[in-house]
C-alpha atoms as a PDB file:
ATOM      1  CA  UNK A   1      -3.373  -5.168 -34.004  1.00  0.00           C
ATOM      2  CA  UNK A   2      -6.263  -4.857 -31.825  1.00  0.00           C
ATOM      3  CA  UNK A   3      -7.338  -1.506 -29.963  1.00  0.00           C
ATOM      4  CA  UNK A   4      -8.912   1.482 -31.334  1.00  0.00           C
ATOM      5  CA  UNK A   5      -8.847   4.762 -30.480  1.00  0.00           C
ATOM      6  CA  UNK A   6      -6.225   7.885 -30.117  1.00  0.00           C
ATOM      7  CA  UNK A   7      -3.149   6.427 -28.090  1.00  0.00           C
ATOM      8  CA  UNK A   8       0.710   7.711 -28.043  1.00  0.00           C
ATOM      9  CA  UNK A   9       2.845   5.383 -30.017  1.00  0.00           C
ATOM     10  CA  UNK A  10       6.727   5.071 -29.097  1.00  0.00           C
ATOM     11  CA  UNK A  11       8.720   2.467 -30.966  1.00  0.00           C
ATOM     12  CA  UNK A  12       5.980   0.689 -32.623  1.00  0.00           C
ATOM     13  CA  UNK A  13       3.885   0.469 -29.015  1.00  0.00           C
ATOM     14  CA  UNK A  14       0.913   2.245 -28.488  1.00  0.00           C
ATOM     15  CA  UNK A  15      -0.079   3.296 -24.987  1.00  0.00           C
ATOM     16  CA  UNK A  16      -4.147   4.212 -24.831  1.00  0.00           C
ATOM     17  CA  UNK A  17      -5.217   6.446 -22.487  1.00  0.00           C
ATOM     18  CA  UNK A  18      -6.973   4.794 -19.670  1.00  0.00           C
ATOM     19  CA  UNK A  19     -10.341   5.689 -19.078  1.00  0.00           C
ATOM     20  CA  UNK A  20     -11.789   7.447 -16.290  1.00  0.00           C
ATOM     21  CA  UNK A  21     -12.907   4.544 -13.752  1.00  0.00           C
ATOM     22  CA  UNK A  22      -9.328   3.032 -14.127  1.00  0.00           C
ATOM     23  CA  UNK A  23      -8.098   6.231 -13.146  1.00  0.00           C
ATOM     24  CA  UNK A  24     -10.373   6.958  -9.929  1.00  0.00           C
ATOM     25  CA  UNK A  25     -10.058   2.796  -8.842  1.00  0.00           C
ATOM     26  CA  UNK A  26      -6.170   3.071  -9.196  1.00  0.00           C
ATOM     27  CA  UNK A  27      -6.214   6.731  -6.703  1.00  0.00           C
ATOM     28  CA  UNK A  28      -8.778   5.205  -4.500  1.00  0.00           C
ATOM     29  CA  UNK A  29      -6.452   1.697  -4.084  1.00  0.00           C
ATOM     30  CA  UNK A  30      -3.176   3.811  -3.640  1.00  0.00           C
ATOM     31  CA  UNK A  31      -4.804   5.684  -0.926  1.00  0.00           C
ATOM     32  CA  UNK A  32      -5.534   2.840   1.069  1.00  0.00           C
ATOM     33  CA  UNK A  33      -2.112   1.253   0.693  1.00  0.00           C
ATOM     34  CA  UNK A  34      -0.710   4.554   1.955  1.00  0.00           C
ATOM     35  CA  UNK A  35      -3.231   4.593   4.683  1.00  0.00           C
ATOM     36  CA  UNK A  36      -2.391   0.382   5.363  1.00  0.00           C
ATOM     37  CA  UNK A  37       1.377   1.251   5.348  1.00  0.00           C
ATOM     38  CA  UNK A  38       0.954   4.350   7.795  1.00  0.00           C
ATOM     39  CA  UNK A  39      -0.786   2.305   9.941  1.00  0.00           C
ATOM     40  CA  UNK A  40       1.470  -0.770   9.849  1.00  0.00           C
ATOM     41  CA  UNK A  41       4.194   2.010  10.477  1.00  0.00           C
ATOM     42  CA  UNK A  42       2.805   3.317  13.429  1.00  0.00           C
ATOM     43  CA  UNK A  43       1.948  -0.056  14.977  1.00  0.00           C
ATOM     44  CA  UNK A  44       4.940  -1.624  14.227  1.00  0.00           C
ATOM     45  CA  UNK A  45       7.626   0.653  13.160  1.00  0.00           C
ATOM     46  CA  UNK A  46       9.788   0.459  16.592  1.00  0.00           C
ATOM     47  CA  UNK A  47      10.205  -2.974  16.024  1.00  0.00           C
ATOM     48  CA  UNK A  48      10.649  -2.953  12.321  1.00  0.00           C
ATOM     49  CA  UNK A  49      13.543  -0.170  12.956  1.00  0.00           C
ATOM     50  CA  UNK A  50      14.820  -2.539  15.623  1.00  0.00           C
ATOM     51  CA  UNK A  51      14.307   0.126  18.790  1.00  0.00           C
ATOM     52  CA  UNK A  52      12.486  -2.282  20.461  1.00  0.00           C
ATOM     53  CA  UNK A  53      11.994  -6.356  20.437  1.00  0.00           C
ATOM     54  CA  UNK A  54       8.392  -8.270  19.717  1.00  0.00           C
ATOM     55  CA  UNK A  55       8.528  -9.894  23.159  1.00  0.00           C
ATOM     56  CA  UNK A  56       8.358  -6.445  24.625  1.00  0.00           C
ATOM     57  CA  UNK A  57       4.846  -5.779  23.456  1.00  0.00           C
ATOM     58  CA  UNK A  58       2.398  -4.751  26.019  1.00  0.00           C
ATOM     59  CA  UNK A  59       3.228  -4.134  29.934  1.00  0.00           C
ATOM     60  CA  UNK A  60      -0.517  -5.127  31.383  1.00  0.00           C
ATOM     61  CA  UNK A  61      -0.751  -8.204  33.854  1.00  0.00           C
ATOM     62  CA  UNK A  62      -2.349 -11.433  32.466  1.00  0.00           C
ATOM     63  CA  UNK A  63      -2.888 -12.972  35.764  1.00  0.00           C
ATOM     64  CA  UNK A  64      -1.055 -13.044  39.093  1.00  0.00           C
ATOM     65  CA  UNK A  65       0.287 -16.915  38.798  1.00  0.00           C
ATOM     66  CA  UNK A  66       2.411 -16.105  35.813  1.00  0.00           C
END
């Protein structure tokens, strides 16, 4: 089978150890879904929980002939 190296092999699969830019690129990416989904929380999170409707965004005035 193809792949070299040391690896851990459980039930006739080897798992390699990733190296070290697959390892820094997958922290990096988590942290910015985290940071995505915190923000997405914060924006949106009364409506998502259903505490208040979509319709019942903003309270400013677009124009006085509405």
């Amino acid at each position: 089978m193809g792949g070299h190296g040391e690896g851990t092999t459980y039930k006739g699969v080897t798992i390699h150890q990733p190296k070290r830019w697959h390892t820094i690129t997958g922290k990096g990416l988590c942290a910015v879904m985290w940071f995505w989904v915190l923000y997405r929380a914060k924006q949106d999170g009364p409506v998502v929980l259903g505490w208040r409707h979509p319709w019942e965004g903003h309270h400013d005035d677009h124009g006085k002939g509405h």
